[in-house]
C-alpha atoms as a PDB file:
ATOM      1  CA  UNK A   1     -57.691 -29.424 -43.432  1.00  0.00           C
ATOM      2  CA  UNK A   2     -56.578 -27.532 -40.408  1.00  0.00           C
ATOM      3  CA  UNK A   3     -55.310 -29.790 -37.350  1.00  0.00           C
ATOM      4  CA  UNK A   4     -57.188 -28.815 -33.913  1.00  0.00           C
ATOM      5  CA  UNK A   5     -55.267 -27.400 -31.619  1.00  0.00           C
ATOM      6  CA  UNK A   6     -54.605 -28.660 -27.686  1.00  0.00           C
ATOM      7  CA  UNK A   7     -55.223 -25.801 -25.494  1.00  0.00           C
ATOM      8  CA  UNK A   8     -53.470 -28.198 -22.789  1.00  0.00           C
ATOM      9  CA  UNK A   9     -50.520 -27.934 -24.584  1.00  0.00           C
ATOM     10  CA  UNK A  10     -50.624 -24.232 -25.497  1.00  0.00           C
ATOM     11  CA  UNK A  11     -51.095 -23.459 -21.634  1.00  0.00           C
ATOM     12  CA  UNK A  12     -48.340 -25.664 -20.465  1.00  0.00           C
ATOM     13  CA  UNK A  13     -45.749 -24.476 -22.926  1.00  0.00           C
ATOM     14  CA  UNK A  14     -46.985 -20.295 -22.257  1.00  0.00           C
ATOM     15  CA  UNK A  15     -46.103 -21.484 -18.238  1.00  0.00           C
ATOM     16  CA  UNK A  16     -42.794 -23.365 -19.353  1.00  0.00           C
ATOM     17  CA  UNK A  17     -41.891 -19.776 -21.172  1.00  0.00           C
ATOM     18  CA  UNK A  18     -43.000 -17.530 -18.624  1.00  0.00           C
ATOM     19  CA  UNK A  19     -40.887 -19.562 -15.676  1.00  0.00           C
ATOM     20  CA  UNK A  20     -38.116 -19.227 -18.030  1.00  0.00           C
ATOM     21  CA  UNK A  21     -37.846 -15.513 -18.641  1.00  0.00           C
ATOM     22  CA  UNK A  22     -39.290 -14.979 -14.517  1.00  0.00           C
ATOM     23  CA  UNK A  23     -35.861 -17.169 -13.936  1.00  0.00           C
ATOM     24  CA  UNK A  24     -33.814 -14.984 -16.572  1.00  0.00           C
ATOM     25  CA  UNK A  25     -35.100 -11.600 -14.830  1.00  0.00           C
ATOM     26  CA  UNK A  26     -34.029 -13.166 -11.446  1.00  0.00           C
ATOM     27  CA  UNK A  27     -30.657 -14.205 -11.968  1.00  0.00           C
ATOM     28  CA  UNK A  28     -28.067 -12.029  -9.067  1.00  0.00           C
ATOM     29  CA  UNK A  29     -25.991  -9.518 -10.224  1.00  0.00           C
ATOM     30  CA  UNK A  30     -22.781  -9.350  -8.198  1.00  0.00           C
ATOM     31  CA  UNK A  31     -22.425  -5.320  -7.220  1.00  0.00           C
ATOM     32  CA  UNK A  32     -19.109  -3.973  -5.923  1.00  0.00           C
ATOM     33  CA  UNK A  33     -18.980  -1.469  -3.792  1.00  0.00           C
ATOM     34  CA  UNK A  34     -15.878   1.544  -4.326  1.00  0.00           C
ATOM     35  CA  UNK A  35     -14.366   3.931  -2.118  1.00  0.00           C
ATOM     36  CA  UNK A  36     -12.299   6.711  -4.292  1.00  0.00           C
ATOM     37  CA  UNK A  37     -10.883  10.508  -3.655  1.00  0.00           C
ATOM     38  CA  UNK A  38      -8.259  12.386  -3.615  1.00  0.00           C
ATOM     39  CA  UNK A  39      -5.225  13.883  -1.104  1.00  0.00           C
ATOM     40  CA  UNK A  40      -4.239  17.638  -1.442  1.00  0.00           C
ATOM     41  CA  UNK A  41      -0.884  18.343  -0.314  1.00  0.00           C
ATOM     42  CA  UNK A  42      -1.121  21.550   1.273  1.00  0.00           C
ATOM     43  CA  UNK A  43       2.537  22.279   2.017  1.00  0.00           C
ATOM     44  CA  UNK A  44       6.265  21.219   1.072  1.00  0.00           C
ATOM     45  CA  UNK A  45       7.484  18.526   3.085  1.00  0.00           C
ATOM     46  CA  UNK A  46       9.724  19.110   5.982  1.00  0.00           C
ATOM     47  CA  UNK A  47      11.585  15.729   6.937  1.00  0.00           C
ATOM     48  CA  UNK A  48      11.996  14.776  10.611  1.00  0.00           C
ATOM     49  CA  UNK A  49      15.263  14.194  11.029  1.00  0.00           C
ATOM     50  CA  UNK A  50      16.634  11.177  12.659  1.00  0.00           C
ATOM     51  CA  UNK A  51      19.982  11.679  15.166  1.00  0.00           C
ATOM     52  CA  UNK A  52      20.950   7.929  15.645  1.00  0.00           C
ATOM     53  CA  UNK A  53      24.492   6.851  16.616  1.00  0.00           C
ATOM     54  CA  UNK A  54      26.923   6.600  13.687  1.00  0.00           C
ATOM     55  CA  UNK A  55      29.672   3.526  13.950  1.00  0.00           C
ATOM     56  CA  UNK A  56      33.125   3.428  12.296  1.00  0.00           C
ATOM     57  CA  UNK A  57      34.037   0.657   9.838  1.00  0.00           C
ATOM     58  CA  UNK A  58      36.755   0.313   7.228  1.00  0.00           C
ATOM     59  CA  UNK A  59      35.666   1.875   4.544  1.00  0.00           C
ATOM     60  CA  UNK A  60      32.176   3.061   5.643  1.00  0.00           C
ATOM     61  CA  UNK A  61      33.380   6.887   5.118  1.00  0.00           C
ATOM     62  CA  UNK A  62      34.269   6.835   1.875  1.00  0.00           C
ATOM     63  CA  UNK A  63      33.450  10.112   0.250  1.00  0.00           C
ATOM     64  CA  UNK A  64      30.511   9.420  -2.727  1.00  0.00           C
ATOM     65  CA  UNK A  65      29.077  11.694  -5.101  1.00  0.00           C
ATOM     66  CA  UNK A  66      27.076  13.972  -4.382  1.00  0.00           C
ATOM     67  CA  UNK A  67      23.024  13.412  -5.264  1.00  0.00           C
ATOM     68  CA  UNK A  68      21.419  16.805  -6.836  1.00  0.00           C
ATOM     69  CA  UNK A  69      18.419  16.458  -4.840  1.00  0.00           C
ATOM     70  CA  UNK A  70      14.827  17.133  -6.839  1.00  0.00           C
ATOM     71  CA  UNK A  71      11.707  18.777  -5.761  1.00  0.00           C
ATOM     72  CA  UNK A  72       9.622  16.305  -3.392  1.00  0.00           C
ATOM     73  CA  UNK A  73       6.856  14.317  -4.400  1.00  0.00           C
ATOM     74  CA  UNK A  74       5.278  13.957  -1.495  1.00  0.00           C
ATOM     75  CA  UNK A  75       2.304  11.480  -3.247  1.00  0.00           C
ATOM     76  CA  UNK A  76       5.237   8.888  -3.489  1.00  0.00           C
ATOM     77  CA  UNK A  77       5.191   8.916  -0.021  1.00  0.00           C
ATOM     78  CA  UNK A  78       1.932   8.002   1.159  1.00  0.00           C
ATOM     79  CA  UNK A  79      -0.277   5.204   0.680  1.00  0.00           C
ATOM     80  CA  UNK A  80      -4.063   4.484   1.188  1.00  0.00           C
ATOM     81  CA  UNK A  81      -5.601   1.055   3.085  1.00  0.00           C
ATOM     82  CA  UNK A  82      -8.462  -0.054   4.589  1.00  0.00           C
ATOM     83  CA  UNK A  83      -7.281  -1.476   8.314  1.00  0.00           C
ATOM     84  CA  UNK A  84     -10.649  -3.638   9.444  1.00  0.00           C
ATOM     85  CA  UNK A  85     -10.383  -6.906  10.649  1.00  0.00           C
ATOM     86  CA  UNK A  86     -11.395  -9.821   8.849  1.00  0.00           C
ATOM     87  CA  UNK A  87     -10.712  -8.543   5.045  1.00  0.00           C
ATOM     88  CA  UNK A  88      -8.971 -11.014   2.487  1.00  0.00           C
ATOM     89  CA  UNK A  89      -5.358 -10.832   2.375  1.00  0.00           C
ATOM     90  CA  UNK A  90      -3.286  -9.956  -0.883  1.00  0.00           C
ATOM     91  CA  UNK A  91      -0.898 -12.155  -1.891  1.00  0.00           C
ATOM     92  CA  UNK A  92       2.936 -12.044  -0.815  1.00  0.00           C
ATOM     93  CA  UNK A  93       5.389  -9.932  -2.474  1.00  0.00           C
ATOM     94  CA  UNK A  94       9.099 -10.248  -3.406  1.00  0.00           C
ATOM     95  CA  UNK A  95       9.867  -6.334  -2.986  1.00  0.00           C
ATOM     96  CA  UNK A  96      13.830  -4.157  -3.001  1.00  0.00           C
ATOM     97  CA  UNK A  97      15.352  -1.668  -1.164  1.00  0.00           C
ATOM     98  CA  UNK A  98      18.435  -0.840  -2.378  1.00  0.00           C
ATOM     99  CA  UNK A  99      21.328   0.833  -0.538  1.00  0.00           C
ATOM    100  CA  UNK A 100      22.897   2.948  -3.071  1.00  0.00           C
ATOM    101  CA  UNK A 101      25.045   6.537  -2.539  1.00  0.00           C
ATOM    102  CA  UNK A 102      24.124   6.574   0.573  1.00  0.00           C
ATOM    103  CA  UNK A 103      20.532   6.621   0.555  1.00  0.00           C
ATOM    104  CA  UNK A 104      17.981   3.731   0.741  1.00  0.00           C
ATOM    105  CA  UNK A 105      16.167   3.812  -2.835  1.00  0.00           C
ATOM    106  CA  UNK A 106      12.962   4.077  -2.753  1.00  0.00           C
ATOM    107  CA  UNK A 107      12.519   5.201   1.043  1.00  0.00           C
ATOM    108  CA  UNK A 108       9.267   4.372   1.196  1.00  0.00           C
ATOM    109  CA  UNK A 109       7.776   0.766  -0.040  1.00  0.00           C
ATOM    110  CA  UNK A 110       4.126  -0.740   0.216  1.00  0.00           C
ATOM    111  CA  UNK A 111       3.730  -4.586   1.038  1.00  0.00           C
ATOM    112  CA  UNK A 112       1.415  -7.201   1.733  1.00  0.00           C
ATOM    113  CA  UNK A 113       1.595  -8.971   5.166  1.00  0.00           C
ATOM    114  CA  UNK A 114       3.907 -12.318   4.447  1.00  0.00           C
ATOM    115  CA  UNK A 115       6.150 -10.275   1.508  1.00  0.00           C
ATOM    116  CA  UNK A 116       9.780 -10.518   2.013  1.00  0.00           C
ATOM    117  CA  UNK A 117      11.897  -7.234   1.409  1.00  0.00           C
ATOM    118  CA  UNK A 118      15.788  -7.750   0.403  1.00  0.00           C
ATOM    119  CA  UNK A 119      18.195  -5.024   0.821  1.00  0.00           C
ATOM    120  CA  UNK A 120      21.343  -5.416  -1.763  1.00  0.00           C
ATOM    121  CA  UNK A 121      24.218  -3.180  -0.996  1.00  0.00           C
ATOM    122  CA  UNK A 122      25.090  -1.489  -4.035  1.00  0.00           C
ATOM    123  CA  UNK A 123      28.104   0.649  -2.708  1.00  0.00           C
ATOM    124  CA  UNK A 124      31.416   1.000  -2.244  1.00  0.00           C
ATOM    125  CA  UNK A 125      31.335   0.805   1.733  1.00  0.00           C
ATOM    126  CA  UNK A 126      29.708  -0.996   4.701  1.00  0.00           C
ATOM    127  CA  UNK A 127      26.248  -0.929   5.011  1.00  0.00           C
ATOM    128  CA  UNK A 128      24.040  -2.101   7.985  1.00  0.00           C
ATOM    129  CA  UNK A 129      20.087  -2.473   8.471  1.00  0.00           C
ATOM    130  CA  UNK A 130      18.111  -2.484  11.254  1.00  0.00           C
ATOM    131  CA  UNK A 131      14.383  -1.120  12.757  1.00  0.00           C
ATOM    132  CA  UNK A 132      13.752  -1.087  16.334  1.00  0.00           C
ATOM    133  CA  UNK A 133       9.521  -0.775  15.224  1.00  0.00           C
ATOM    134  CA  UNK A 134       7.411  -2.995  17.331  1.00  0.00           C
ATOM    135  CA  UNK A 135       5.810  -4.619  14.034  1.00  0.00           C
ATOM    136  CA  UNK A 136       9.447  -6.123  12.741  1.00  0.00           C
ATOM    137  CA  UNK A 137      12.643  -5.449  14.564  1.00  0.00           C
ATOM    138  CA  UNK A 138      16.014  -7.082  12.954  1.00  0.00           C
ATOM    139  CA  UNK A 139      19.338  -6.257  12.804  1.00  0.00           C
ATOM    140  CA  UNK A 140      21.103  -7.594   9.357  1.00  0.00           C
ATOM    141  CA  UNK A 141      24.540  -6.508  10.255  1.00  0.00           C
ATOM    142  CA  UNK A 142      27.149  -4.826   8.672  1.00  0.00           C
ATOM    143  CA  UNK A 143      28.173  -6.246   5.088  1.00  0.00           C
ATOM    144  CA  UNK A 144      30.042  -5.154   1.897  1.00  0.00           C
ATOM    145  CA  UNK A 145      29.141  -4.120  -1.816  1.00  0.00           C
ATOM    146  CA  UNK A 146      27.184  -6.942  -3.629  1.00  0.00           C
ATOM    147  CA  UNK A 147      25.612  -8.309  -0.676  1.00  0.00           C
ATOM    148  CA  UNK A 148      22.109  -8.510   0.379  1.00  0.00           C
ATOM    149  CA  UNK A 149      20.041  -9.079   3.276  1.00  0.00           C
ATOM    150  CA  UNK A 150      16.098 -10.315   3.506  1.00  0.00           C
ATOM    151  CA  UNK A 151      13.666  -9.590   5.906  1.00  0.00           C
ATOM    152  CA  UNK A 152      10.028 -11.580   6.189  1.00  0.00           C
ATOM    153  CA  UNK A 153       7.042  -9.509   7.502  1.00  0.00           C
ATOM    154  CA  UNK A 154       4.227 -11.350   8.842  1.00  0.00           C
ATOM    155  CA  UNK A 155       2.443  -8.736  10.811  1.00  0.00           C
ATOM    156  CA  UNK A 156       0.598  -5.183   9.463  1.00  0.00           C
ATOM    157  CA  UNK A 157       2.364  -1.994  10.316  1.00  0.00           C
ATOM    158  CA  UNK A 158       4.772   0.705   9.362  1.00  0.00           C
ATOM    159  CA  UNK A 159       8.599  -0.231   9.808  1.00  0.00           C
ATOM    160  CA  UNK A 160      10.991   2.074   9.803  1.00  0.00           C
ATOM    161  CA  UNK A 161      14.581   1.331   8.790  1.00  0.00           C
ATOM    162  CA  UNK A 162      18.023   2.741   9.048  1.00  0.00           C
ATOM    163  CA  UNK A 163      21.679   2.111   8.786  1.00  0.00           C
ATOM    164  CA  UNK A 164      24.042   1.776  12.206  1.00  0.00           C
ATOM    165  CA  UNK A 165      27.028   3.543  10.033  1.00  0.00           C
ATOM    166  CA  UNK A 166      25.053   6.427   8.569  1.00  0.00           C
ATOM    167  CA  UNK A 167      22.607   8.328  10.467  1.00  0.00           C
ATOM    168  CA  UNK A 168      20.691   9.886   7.940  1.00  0.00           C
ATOM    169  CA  UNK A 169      19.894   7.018   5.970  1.00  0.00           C
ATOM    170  CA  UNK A 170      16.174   6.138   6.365  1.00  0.00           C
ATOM    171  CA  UNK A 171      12.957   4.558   5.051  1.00  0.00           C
ATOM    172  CA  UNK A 172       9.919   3.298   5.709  1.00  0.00           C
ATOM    173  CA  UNK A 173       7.811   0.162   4.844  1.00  0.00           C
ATOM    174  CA  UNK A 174       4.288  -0.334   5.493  1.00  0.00           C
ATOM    175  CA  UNK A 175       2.589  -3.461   5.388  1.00  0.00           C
ATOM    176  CA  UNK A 176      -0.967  -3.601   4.109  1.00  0.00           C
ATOM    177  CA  UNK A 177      -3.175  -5.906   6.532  1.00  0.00           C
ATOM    178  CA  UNK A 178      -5.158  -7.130   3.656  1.00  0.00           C
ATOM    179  CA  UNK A 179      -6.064  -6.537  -0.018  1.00  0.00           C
ATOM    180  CA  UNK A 180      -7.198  -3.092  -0.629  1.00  0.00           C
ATOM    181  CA  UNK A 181      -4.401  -0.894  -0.188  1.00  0.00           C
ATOM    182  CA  UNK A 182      -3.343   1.519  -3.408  1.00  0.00           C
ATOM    183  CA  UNK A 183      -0.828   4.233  -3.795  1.00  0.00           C
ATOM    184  CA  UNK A 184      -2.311   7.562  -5.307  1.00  0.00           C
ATOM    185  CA  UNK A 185      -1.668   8.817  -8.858  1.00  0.00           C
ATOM    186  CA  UNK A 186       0.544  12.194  -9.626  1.00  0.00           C
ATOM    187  CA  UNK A 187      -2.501  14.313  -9.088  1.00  0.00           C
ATOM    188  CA  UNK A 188      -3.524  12.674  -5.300  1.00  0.00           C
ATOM    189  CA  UNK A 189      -6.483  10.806  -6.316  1.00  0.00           C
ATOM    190  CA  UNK A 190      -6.956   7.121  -5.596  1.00  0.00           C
ATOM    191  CA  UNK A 191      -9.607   4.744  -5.946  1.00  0.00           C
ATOM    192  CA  UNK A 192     -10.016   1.229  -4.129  1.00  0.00           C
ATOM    193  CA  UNK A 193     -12.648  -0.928  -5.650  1.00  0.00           C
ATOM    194  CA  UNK A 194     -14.489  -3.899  -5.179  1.00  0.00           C
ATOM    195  CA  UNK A 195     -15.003  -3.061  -1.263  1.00  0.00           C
ATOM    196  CA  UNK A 196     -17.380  -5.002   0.263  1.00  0.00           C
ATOM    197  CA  UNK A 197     -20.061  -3.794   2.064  1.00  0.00           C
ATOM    198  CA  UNK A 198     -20.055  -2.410   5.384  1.00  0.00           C
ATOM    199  CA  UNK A 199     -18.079   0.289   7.857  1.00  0.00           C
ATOM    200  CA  UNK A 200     -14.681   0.414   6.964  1.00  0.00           C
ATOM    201  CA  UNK A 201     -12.165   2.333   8.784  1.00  0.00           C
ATOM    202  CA  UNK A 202      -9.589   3.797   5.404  1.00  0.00           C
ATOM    203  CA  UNK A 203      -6.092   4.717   6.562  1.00  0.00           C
ATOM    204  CA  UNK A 204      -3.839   7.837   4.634  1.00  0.00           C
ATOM    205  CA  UNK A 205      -0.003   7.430   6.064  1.00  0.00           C
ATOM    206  CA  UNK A 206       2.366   9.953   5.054  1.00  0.00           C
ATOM    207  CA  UNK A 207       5.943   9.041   5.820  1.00  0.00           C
ATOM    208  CA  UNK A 208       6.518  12.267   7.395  1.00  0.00           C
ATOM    209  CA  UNK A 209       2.698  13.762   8.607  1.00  0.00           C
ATOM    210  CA  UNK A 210       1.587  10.124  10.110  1.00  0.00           C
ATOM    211  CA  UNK A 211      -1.954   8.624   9.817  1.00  0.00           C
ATOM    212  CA  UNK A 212      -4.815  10.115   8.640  1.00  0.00           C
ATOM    213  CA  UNK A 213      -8.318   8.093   9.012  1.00  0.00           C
ATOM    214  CA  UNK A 214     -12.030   8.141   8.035  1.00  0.00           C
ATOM    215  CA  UNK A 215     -14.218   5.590   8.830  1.00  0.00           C
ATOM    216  CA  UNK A 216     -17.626   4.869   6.048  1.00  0.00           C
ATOM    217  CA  UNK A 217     -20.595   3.098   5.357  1.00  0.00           C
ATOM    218  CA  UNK A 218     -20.345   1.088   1.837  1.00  0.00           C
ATOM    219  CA  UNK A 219     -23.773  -0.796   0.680  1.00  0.00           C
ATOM    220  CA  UNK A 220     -23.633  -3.353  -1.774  1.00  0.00           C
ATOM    221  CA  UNK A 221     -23.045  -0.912  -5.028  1.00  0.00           C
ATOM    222  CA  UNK A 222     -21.906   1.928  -3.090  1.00  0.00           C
ATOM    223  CA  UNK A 223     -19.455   4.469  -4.059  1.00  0.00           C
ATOM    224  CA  UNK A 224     -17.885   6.876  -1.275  1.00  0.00           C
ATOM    225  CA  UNK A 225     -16.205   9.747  -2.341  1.00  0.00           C
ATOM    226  CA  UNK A 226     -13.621  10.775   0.050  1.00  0.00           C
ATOM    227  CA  UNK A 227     -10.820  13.827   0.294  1.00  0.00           C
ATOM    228  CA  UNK A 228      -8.086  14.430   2.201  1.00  0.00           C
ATOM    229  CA  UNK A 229      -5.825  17.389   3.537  1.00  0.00           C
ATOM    230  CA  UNK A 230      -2.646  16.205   4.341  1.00  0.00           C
ATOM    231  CA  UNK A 231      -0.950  19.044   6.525  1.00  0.00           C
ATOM    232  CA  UNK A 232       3.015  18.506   6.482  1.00  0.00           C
ATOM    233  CA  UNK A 233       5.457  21.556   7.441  1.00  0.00           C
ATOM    234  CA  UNK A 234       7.057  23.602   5.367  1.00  0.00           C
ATOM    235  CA  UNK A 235      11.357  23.256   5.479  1.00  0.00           C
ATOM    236  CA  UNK A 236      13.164  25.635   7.177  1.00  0.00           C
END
């Protein structure tokens, strides 16, 4: 004996189903926009160099070994950020910048706004640091081997540094205004991801050819594709 059926029932339940997967279809999906390319190099570097007064102290001549320089890199020494107002801010950074045979190692270091930089002085002399750049200017003083300095930076900018007691000591920090900053890989192609959308202004600095911009339109899933010639001078 079959049981009758309730079309009531059967048309309530084929609505509660159909609301269910219409809800299912709907749900968002989050999209994330990118912004990738990559920076040719199209000469050797050719370094600016830097005449500033050099200072006497005990033992700040001593004579150290000499470094066999290496062929330039010059992708370690450029970095890629996006410089528009209002973007999330990474956080802080405890970062190094050593003083060691007479050279500031590495000369060139990224950081987020608020990160804190300390410069130990690894040799056998007197060491001083200083920048005279509008974004951070200090002047750590002159101290011995095993000592170390710190310096705060709370505004966005490059900073260049150097030593009182020898001239051609020198390096740069830049501080990222906000989260999507990147250094690019060995081949000069970088990627920043999860951009959201909008005109964005993105920032190459070189720490010897300056700042190279592009400014570009990112929609919700976008992906811009941007390259870069970075023009520096050949040495002499």
């Amino acid at each position: 004996m079959s049981l009758p059926i309730d079309k009531s029932v059967m048309s309530v339940s084929r609505n509660i189903l159909c609301g269910l997967l219409g809800w299912s279809l709907t749900v968002p999906v989050f999209l994330s926009s990118e912004i990738g390319g990559r920076i040719l190099i199209t000469k050797e570097l050719t370094k600016k160099r830097v005449t500033l007064p050099a200072y006497q102290m005990r033992s700040s001549a001593l004579p150290l070994r000499k470094v066999q320089g290496k062929a330039a890199n010059e992708f370690e020494r450029l970095a890629i950020f996006l410089e528009d107002p209002g973007l999330k801010q990474a956080d802080p950074v405890q970062a190094e910048i050593v003083q060691e045979n007479l050279h500031f190692l590495p000369d060139f270091l990224v950081v987020p706004v608020g990160s804190t930089v300390s410069f130990p002085n690894s040799d056998p002399v007197f060491h001083n640091v200083f920048s005279l750049s509008k974004v951070r200017e200090f002047d750590l003083g002159y101290y011995p081997a095993g000592q170390t300095r710190k310096v705060t930076f709370n505004q966005p900018g490059i900073v260049q540094v150097y030593c009182h007691l020898h001239s051609h000591m020198n390096a740069a920090i830049l501080v990222a205004p906000n989260a999507w900053y990147t250094r690019p890989l060995s081949d000069g192609r970088f990627s920043l991801s999860e951009v959201p959308p909008g005109v964005h202004t993105i920032v190459v600095w070189h720490k010897s050819a300056g700042f190279f911009k592009r400014t570009v339109q990112l929609t919700a899933s976008g992906t811009e594709t941007l390259d870069f010639t970075i023009p520096v001078r050949q040495e002499e």
